[in-house]
C-alpha atoms as a PDB file:
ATOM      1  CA  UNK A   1      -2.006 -11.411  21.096  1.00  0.00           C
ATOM      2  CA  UNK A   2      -2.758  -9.595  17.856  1.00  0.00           C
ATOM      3  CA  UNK A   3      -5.797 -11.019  15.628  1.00  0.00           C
ATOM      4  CA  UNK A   4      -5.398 -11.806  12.401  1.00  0.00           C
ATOM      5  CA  UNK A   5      -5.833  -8.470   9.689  1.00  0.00           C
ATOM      6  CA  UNK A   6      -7.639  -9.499   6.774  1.00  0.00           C
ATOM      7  CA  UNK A   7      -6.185  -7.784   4.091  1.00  0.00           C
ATOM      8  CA  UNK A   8      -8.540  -6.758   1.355  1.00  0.00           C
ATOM      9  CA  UNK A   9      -7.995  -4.796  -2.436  1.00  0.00           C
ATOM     10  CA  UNK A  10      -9.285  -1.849  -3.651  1.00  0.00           C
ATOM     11  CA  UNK A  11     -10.269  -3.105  -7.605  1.00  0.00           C
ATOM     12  CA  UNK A  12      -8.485  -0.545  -8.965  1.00  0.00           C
ATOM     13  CA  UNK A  13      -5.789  -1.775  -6.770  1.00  0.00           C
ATOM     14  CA  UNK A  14      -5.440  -4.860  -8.515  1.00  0.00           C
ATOM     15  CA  UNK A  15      -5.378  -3.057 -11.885  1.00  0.00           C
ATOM     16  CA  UNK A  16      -2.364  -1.076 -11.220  1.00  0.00           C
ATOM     17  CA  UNK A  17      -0.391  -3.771  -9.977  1.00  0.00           C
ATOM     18  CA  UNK A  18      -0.676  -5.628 -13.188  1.00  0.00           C
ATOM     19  CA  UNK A  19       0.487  -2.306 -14.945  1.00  0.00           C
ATOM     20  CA  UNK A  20       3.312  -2.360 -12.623  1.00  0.00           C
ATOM     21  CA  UNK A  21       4.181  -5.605 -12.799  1.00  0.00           C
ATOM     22  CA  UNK A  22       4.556  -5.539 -17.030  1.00  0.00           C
ATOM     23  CA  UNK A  23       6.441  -2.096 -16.613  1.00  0.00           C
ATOM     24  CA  UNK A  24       8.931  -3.487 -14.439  1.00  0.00           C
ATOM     25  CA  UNK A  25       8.632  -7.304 -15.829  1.00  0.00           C
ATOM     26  CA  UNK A  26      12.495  -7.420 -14.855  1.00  0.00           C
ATOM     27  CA  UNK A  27      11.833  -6.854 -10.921  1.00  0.00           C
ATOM     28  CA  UNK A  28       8.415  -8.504 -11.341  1.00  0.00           C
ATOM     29  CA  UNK A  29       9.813 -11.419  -8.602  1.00  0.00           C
ATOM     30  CA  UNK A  30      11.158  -9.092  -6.328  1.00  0.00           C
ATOM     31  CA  UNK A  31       7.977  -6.790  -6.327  1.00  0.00           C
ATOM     32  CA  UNK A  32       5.839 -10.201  -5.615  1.00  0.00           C
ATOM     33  CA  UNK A  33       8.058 -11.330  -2.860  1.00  0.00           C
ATOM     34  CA  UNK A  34       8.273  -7.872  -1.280  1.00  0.00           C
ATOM     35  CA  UNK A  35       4.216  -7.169  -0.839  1.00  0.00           C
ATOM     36  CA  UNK A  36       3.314 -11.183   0.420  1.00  0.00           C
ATOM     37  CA  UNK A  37       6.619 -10.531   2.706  1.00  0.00           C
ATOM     38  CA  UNK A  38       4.943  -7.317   3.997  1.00  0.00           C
ATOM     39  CA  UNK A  39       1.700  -8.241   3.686  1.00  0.00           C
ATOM     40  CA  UNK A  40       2.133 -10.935   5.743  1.00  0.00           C
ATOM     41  CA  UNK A  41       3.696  -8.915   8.361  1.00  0.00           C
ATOM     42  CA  UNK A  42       0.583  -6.300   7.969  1.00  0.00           C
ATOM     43  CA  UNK A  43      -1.860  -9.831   8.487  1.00  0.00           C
ATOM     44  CA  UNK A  44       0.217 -10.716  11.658  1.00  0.00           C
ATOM     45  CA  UNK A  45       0.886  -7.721  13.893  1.00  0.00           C
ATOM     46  CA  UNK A  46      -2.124  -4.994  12.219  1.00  0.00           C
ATOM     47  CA  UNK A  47      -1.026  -1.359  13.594  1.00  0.00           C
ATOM     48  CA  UNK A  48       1.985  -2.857  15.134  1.00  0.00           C
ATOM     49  CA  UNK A  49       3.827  -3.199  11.873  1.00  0.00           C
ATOM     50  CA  UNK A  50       4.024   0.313  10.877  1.00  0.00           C
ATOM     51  CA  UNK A  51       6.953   0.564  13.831  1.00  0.00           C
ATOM     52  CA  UNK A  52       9.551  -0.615  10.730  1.00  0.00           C
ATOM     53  CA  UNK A  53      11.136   1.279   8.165  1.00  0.00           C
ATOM     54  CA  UNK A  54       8.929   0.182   5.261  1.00  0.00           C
ATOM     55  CA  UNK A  55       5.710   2.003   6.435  1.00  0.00           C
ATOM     56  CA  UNK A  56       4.891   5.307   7.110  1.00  0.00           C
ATOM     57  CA  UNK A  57       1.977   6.960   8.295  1.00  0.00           C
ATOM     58  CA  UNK A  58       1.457   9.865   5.268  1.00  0.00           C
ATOM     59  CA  UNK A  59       1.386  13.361   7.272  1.00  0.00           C
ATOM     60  CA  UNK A  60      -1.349  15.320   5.672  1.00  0.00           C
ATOM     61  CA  UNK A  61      -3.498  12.734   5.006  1.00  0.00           C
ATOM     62  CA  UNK A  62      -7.084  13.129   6.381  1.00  0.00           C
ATOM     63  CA  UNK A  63      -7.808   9.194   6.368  1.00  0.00           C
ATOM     64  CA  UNK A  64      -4.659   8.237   8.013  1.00  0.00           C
ATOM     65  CA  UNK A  65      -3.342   6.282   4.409  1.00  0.00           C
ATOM     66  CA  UNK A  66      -0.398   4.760   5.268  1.00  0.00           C
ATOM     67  CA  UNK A  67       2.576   4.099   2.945  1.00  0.00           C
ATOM     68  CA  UNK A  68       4.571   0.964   2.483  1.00  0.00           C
ATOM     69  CA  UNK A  69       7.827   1.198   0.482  1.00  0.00           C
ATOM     70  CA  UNK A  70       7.773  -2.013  -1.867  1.00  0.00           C
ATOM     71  CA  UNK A  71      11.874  -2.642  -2.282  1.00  0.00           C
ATOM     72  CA  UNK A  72      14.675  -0.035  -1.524  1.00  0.00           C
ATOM     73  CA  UNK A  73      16.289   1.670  -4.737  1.00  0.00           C
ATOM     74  CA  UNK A  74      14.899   1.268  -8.584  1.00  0.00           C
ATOM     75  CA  UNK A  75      11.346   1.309  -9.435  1.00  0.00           C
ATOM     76  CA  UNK A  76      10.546   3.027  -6.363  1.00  0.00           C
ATOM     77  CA  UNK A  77       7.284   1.710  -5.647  1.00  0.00           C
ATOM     78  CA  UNK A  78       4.529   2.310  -2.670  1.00  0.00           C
ATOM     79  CA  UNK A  79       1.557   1.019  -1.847  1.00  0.00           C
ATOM     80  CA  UNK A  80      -1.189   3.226  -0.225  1.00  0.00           C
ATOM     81  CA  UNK A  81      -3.546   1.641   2.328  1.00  0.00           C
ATOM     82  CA  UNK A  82      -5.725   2.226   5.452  1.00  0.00           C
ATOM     83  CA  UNK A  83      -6.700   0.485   8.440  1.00  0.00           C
ATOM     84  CA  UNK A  84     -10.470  -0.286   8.821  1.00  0.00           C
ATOM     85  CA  UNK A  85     -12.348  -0.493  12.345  1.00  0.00           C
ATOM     86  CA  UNK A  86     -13.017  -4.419  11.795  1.00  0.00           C
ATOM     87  CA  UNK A  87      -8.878  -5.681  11.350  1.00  0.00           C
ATOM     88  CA  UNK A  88      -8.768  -5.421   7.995  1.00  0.00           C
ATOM     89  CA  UNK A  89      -6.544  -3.338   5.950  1.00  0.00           C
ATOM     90  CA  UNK A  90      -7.021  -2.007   2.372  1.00  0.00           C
ATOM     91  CA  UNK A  91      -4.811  -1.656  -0.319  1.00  0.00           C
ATOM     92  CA  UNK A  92      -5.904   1.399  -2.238  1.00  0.00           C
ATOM     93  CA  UNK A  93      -3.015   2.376  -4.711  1.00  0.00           C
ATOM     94  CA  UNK A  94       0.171   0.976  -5.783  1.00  0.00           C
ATOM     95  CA  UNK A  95       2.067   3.783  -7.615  1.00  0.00           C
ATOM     96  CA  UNK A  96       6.229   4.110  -9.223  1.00  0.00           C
ATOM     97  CA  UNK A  97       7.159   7.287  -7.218  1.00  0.00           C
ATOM     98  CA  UNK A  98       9.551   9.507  -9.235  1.00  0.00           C
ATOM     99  CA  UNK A  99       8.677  12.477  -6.956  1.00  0.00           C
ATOM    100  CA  UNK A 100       7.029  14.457  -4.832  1.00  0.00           C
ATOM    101  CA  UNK A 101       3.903  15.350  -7.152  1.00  0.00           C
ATOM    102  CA  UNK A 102       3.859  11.516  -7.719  1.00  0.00           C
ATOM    103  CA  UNK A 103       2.797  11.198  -4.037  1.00  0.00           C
ATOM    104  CA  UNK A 104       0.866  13.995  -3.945  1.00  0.00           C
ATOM    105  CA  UNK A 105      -1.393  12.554  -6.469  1.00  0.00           C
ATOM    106  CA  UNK A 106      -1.908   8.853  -5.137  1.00  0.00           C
ATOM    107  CA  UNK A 107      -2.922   9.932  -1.964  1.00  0.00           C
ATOM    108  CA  UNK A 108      -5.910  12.146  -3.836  1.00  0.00           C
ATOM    109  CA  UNK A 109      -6.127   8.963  -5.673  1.00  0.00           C
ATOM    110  CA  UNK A 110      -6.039   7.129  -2.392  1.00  0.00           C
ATOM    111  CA  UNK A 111      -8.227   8.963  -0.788  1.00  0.00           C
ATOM    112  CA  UNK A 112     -11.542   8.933  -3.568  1.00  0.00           C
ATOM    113  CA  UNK A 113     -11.435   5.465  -3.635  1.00  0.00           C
ATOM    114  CA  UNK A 114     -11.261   4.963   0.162  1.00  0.00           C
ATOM    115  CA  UNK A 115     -14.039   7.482   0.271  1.00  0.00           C
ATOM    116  CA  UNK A 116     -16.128   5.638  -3.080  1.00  0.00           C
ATOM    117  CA  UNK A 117     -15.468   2.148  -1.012  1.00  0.00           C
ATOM    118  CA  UNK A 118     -15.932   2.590   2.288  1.00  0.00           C
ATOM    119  CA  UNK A 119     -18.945   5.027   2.710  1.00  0.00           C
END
């Protein structure tokens, strides 16, 4: 049996997905119902999740972010998170990817703030 992952926010975190949300105010359900559906699946089976398509463990990374592809098609979005030592998982960044520099700069993003939070 798994434990339960306590899922926790970055602040910043928080702040982008309100940006995203009025960007994308048409998708704005969809985009809710997509992270608490995969959220909840992140709270339930931890580590054992990132076996489906939506996640991704970034190659490159050096604090093993993991990506988690929001809905398939337009906006594009991804959240960036880690997995702590104590079952918990936090969201760091939450960014419209457009391209490859796009994801090149939220995992630097990514990575400050896991670095600025965690040590």
């Amino acid at each position: 049996m798994v434990d339960i992952i306590n899922i926790i926010y970055h602040p910043n975190f928080e702040k982008e997905l309100r940006k995203i949300l009025k960007k994308f105010s048409g998708n704005k359900t969809e985009i809710l119902d997509s992270l608490n559906h995969n959220l909840k699946i992140l709270e339930r089976f931890g580590k054992k999740a990132i076996v489906e398509p939506q996640f991704e463990l970034l190659k490159g990374s050096s604090k093993k972010i993991h990506s988690l592809r929001l809905i398939k098609g337009t906006p594009n979005l991804r959240v960036l998170f880690c997995f702590l030592n104590n079952n918990e998982v936090i969201l760091l960044a939450i960014f419209y990817e457009k391209g490859k520099n796009d994801y090149r700069s939220a995992i630097k993003i990514a990575e400050e703030r896991f670095r600025n939070y965690y040590y």
